[in-house]
Protein backbone atom coordinates (compact mmCIF):
# COMPACT_ATOMS: atom_id res chain seq x y z
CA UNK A 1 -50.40 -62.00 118.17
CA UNK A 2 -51.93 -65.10 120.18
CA UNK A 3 -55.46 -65.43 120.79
CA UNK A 4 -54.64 -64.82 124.47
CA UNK A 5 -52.85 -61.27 123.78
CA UNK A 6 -55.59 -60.09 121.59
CA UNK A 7 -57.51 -61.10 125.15
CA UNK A 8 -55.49 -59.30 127.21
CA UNK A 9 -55.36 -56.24 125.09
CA UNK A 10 -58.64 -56.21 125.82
CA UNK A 11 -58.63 -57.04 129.31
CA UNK A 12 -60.36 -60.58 128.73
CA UNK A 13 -63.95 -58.41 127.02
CA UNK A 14 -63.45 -58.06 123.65
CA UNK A 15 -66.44 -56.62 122.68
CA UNK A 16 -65.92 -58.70 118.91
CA UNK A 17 -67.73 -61.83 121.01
CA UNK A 18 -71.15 -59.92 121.87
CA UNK A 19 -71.45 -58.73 118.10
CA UNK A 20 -70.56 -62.22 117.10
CA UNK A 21 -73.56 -63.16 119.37
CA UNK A 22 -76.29 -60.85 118.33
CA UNK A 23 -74.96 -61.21 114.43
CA UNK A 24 -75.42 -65.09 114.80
CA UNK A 25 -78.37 -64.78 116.59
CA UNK A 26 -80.20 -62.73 113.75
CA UNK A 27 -78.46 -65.03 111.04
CA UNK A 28 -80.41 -67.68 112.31
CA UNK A 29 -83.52 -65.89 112.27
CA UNK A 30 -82.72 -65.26 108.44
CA UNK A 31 -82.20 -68.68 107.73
CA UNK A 32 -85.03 -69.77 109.31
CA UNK A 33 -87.33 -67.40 107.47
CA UNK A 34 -87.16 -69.40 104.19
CA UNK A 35 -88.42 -72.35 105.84
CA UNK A 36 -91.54 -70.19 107.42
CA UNK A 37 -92.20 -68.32 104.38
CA UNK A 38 -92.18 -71.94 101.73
CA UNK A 39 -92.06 -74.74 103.75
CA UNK A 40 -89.68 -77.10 104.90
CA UNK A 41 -89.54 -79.07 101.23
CA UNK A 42 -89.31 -76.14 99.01
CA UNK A 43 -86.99 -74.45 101.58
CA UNK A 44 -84.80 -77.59 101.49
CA UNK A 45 -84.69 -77.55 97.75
CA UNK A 46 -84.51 -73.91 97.63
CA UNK A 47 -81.55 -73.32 99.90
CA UNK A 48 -79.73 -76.35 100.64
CA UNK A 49 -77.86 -78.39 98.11
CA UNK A 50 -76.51 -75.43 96.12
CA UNK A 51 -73.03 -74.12 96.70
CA UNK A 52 -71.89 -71.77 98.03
CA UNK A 53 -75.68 -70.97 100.32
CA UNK A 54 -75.41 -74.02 101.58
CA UNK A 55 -72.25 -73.96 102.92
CA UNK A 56 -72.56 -70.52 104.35
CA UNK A 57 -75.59 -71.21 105.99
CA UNK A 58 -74.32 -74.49 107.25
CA UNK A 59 -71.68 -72.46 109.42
CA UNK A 60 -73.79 -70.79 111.56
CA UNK A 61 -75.04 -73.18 114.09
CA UNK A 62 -71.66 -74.34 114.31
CA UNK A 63 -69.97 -70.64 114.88
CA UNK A 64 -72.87 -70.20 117.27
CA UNK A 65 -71.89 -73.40 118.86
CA UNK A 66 -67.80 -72.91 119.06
CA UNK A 67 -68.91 -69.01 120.32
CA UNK A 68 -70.66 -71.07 123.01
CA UNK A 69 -67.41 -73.08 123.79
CA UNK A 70 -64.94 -70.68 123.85
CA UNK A 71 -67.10 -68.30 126.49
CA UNK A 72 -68.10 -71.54 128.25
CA UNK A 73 -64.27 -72.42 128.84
CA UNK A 74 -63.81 -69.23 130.69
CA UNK A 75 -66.63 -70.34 132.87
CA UNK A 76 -65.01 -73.33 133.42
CA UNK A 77 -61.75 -72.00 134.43
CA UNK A 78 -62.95 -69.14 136.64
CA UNK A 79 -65.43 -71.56 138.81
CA UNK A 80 -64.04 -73.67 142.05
CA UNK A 81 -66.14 -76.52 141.61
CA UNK A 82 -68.25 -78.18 139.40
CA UNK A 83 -71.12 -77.16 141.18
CA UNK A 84 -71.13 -73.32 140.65
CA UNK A 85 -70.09 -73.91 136.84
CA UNK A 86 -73.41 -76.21 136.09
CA UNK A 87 -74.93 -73.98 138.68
CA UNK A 88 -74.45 -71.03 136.24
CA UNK A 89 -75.12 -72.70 133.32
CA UNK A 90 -78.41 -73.78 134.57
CA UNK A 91 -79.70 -70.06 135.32
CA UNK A 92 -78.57 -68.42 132.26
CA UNK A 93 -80.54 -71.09 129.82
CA UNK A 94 -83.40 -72.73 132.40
CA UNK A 95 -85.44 -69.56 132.95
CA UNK A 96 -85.72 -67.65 130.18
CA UNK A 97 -86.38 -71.60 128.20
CA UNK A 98 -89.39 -72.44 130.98
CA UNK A 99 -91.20 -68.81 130.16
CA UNK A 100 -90.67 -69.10 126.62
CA UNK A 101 -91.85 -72.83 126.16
CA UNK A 102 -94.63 -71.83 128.57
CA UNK A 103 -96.07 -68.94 126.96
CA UNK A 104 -96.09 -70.61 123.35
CA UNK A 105 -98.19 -73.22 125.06
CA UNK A 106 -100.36 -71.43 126.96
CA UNK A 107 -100.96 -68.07 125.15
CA UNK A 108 -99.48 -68.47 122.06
CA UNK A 109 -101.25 -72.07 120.88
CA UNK A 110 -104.79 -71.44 122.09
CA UNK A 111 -105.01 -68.68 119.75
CA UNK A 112 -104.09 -70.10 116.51
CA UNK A 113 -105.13 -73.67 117.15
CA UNK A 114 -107.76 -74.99 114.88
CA UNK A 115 -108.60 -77.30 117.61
CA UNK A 116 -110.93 -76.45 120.79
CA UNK A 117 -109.75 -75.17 123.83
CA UNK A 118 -110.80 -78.32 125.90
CA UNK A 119 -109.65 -80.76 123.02
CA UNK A 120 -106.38 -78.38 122.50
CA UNK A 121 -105.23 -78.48 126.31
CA UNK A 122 -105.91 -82.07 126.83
CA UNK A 123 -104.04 -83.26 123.66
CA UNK A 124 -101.16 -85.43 124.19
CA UNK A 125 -99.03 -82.79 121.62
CA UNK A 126 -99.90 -80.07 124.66
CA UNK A 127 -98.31 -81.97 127.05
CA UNK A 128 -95.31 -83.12 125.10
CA UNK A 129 -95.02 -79.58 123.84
CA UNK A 130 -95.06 -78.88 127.31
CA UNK A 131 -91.99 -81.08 128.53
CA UNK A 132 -89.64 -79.27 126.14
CA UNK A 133 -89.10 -77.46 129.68
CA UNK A 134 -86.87 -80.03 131.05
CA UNK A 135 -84.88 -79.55 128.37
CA UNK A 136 -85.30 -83.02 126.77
CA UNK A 137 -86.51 -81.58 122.88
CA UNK A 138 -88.06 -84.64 120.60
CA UNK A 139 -88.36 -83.46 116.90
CA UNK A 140 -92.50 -84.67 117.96
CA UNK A 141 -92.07 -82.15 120.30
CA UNK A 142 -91.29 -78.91 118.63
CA UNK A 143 -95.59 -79.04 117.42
CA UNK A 144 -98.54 -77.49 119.03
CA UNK A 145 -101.32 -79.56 118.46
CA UNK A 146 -103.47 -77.52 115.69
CA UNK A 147 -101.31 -74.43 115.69
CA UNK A 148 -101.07 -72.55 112.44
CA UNK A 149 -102.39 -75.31 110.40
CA UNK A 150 -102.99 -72.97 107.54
CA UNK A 151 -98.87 -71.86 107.21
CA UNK A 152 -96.57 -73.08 104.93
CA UNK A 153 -94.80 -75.13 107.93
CA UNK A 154 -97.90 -76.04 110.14
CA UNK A 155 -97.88 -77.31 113.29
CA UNK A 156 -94.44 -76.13 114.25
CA UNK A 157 -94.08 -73.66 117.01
CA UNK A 158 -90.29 -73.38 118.02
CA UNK A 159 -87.77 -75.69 115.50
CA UNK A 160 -84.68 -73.72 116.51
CA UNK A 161 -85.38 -76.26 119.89
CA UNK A 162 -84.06 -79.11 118.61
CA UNK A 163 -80.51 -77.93 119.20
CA UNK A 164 -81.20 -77.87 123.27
CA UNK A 165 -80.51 -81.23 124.27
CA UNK A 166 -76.94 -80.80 122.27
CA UNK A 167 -76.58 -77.72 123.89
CA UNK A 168 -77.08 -79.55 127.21
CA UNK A 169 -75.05 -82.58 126.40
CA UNK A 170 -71.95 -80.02 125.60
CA UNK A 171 -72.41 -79.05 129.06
CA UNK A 172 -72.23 -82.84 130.81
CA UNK A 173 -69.38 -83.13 128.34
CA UNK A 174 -67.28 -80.47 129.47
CA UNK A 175 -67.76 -81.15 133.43
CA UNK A 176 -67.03 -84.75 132.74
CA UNK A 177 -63.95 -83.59 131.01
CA UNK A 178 -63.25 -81.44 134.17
CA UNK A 179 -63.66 -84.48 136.14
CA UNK A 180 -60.94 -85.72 134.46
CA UNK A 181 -58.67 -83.83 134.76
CA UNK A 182 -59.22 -81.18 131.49
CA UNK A 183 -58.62 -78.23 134.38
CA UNK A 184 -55.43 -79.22 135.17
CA UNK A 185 -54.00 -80.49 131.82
CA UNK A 186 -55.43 -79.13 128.35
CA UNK A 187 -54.55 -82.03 126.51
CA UNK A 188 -57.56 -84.16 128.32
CA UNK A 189 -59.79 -81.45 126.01
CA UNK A 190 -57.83 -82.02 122.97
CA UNK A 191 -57.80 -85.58 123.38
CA UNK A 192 -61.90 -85.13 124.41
CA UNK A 193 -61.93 -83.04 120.71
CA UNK A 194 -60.37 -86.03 118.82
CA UNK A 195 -62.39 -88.83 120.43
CA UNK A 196 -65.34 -87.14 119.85
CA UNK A 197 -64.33 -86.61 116.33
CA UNK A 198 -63.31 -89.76 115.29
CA UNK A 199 -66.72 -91.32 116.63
CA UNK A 200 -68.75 -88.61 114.63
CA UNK A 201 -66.94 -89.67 111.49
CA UNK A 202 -67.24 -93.65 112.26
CA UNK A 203 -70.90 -93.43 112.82
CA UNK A 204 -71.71 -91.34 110.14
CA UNK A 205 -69.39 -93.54 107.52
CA UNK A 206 -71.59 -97.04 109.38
CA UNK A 207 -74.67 -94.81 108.64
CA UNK A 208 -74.39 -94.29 104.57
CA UNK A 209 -71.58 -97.13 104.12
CA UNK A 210 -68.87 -95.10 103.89
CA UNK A 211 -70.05 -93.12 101.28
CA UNK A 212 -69.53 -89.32 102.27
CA UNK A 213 -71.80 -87.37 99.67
CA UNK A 214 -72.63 -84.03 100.12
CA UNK A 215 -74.97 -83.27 103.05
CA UNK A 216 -78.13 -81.62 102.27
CA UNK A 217 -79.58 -79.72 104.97
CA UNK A 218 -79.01 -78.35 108.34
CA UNK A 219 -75.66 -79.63 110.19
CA UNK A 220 -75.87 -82.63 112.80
CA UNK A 221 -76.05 -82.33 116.58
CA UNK A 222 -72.51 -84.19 116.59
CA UNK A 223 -71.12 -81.56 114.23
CA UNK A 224 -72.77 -78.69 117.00
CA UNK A 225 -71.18 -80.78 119.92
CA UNK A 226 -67.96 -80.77 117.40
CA UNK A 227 -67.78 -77.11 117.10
CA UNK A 228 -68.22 -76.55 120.92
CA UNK A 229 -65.53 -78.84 122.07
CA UNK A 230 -63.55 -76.35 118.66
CA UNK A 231 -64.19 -73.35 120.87
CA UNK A 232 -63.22 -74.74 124.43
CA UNK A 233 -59.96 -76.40 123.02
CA UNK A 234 -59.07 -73.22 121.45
CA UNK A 235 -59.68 -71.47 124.50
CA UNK A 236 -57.54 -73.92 126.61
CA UNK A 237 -54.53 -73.19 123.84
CA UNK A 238 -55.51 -69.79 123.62
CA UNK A 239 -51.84 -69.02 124.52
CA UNK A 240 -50.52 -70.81 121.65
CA UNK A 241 -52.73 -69.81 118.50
CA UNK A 242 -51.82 -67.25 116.55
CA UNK A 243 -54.33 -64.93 114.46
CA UNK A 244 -53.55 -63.31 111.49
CA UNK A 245 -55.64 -61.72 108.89
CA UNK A 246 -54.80 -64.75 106.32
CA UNK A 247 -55.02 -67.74 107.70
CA UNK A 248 -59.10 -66.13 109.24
CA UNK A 249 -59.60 -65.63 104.76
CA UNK A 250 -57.84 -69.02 104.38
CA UNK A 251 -60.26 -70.70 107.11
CA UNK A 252 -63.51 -69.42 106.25
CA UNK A 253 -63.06 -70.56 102.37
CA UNK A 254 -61.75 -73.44 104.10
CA UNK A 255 -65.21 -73.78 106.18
CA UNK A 256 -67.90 -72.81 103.25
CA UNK A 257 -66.44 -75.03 101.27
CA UNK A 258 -66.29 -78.15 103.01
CA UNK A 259 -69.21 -77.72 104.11
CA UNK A 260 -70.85 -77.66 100.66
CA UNK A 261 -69.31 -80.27 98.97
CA UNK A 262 -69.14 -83.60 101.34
CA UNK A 263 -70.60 -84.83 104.52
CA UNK A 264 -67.53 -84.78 105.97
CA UNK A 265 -67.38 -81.47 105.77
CA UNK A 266 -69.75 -81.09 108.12
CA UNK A 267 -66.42 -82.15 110.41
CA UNK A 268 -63.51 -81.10 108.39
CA UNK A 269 -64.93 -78.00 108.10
CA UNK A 270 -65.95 -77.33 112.23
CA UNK A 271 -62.11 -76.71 112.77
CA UNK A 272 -61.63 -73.50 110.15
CA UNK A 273 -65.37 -72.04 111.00
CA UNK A 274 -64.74 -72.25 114.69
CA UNK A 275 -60.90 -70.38 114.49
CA UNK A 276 -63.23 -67.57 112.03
CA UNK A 277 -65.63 -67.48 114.92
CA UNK A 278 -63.07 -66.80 117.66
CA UNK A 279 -60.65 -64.85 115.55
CA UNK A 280 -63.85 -62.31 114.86
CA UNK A 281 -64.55 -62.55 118.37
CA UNK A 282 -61.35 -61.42 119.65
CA UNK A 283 -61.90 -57.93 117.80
CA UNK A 284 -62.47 -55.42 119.94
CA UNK A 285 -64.86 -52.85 118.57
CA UNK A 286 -66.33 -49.76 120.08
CA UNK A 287 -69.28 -51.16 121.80
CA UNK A 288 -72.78 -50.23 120.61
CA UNK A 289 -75.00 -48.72 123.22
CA UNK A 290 -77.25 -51.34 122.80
CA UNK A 291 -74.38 -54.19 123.57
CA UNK A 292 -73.84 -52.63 126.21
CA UNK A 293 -77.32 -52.63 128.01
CA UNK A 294 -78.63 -56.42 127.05
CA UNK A 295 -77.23 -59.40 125.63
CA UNK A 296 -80.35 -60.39 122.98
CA UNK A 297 -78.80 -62.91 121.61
CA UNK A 298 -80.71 -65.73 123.70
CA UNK A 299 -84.51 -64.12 123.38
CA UNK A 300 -83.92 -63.77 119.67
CA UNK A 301 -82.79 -67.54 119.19
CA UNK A 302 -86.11 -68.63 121.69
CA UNK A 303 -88.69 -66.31 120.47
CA UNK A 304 -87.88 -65.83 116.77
CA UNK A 305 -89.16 -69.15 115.41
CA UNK A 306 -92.57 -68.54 117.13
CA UNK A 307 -92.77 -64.79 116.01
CA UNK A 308 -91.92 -65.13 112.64
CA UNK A 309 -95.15 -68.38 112.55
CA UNK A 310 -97.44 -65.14 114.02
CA UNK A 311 -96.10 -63.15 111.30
CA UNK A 312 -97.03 -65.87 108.70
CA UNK A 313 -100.25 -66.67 110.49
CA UNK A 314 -101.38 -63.11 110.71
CA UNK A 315 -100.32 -61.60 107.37
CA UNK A 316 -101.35 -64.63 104.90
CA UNK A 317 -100.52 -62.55 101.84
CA UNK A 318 -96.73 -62.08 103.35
CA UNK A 319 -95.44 -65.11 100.81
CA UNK A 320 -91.25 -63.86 100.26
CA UNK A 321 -88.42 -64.87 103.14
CA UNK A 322 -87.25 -60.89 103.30
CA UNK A 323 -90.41 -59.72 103.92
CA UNK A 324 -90.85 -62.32 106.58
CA UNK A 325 -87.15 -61.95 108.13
CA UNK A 326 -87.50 -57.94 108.40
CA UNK A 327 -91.38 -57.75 109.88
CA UNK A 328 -90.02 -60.41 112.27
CA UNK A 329 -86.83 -59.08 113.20
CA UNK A 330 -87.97 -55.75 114.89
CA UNK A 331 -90.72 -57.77 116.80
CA UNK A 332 -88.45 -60.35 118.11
CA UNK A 333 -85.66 -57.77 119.28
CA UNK A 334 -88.28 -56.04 121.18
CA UNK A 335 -88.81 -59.58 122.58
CA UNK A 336 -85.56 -60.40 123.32
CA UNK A 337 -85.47 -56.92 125.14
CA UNK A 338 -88.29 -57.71 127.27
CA UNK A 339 -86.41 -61.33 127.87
CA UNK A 340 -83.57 -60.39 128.96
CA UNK A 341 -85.05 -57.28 131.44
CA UNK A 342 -87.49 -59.44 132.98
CA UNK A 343 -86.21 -62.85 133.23
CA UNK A 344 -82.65 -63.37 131.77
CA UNK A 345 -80.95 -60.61 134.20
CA UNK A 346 -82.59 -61.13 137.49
CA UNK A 347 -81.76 -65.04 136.94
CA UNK A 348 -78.08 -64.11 136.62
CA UNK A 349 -78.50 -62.30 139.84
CA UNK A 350 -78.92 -65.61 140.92
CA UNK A 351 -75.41 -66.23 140.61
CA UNK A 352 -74.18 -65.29 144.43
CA UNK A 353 -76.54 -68.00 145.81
CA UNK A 354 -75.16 -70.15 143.42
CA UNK A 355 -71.92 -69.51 144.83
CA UNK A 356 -72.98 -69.04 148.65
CA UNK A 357 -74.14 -72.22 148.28
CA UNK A 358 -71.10 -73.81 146.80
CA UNK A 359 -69.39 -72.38 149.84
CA UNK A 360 -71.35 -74.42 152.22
CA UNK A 361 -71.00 -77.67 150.37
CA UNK A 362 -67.45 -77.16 150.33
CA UNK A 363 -67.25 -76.29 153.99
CA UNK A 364 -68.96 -79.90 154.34
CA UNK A 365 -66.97 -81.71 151.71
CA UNK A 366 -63.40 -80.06 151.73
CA UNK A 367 -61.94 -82.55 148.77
CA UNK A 368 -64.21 -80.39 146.60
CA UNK A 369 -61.68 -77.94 146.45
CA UNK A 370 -58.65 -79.80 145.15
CA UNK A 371 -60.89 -78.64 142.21
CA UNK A 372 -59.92 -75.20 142.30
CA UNK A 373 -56.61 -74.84 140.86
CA UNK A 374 -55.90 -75.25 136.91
CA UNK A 375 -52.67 -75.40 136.02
């Protein structure tokens, strides 16, 4: 079977995609408690660099990433313009982003800076904190000024930010590839995929002079912008890709592997984790009641990072990753409940005035909707 029958078997919801969400979403979480519980030097020495952690670890930004594409290519097909697809972009990550930025700043930071209030809120580190809004993420600006100076990684309030601006930049990518043409003719995305890839693998071979050791660390944002333009291609050929329990084994040794044991793996090995990611997805599981109520998958990657600091912060002794990861976890699904109830769902209620007013700019531009129809 094809990656588009599995789809239609389940009338284009597999439910395999919202566990793949909420699983990657807590993965993350686990990763990142080894860098709250030791620090980011000991946690780099501690988890990255030895096979095969690394390389499983390495895949799940990316699988979150080509999860992203593959849903996002739906999107993209199932809008009439360009407008209502940025449109609906824009209210699913922009809200719940503005509160969560806002309340580390606000709430969060004045209660576990070491600084004053007056000298905390009119430090320049407030105010660049602050901007993270926009969406434009510095690694500067992932610090509250002061803020849990006495934890293993001090300072930092929300790392898992620094993917944003990639996340973002998929976005531009994937409506300029509309523009030209990607709608109408899937090969515009494949040839996208292979630009993109051979300029990831030229500037990282001009960067270390050709000389592809293994990477030690967390992937790149080109390898997350990689894995994204994965899923939407394999969404576009979704009609053409078969599944089958061996090649998913084959890929996924394929994946950990490569990306363990050279920096180009971080690139060879996007392909094989993003066909695991959308193979998995296409399973369609009884849903869970709690699938079926919320997606958490957002609120856990925006609050966790902060929550799991407060757990640090508040309970000093707390010194292993598990213990941090599973006092955290409950906490930051409760969170991501609260998220998605109060912010995340009544922006994507937003979506009909996104479209009403795609209607009247298309009533007042009518070549807009030569955009309409994919082949």
């Amino acid at each position: 079977m094809t990656i588009n029958d599995y789809m239609d078997a389940a009338k284009g919801r597999p439910s395999g995609f919202d566990y793949m969400r909420l699983i990657l979403s807590v993965l993350v979480l686990v990763i990142h408690s080894g860098q709250i519980a030791y620090g980011h030097t000991i946690y780099m020495n501690a988890v990255w660099g030895h096979f095969p952690i690394d390389g499983l670890a390495m895949t799940v930004l990316p699988m979150f990433f080509a999860l992203s594409g593959f849903l996002v290519a739906g999107s993209l097909y199932r809008c009439r313009t360009l407008l209502s697809f940025m449109g609906l972009r824009f209210i699913r990550i922009y809200p719940a982003l503005a509160v969560e930025v806002t309340i580390s700043a606000l709430l969060i930071g004045p209660l576990v800076t070491s600084l004053s209030w007056s000298d905390y809120f009119t430090h320049e580190g407030f105010f660049r904190y602050l901007f993270n809004v926009t969406g434009h993420v510095s690694s500067a600006s992932l610090y509250l000024p002061g803020a849990f100076e006495g934890n293993p990684t001090p300072g930092m309030a929300n790392g898992q930010l620094w993917t944003v601006p990639y996340e973002l930049m998929c976005y531009i990518g994937l409506g300029v590839l509309a523009l030209l043409g990607a709608r109408k003719d899937r090969r515009v995305l494949l040839l996208g995929l292979l630009a993109f890839l051979a300029m990831s693998v030229i500037k990282m071979g001009l960067k270390t002079g050709w000389q592809f050791d293994a990477w030690v660390g967390p992937v790149t944002g080109r390898a997350l912008v990689l894995a994204f333009l994965c899923g939407v291609t394999l969404h576009a050929y979704r009609d053409r890709i078969h599944v089958r329990g061996y090649l998913v084994t084959i890929a996924a040794a394929v994946a950990v592997i490569s990306f363990s044991l050279s920096g180009l793996g971080q690139y060879v090995g996007i392909a094989a984790a993003s066909y695991v990611t959308v193979a998995l997805g296409i399973l369609n599981l009884p849903r869970l009641d709690l699938l079926k109520q919320a997606d958490l998958s957002y609120g856990i990657f925006l609050y966790h990072f902060i929550i799991q600091q407060l757990v640090a912060y508040l309970l000093p002794g707390v010194h292993e990753w598990y213990w941090i990861a599973a006092i955290s976890l409950p906490v930051t699904l409760l969170v991501a409940h609260l998220s998605w109830v109060g912010i995340e769902r009544p922006a994507l209620k937003l979506r009909q005035q996104v479209f009403a007013l795609e209607c009247r700019i298309m009533r007042s531009l009518p070549a807009l909707s030569g955009w309409h129809t994919p082949v």
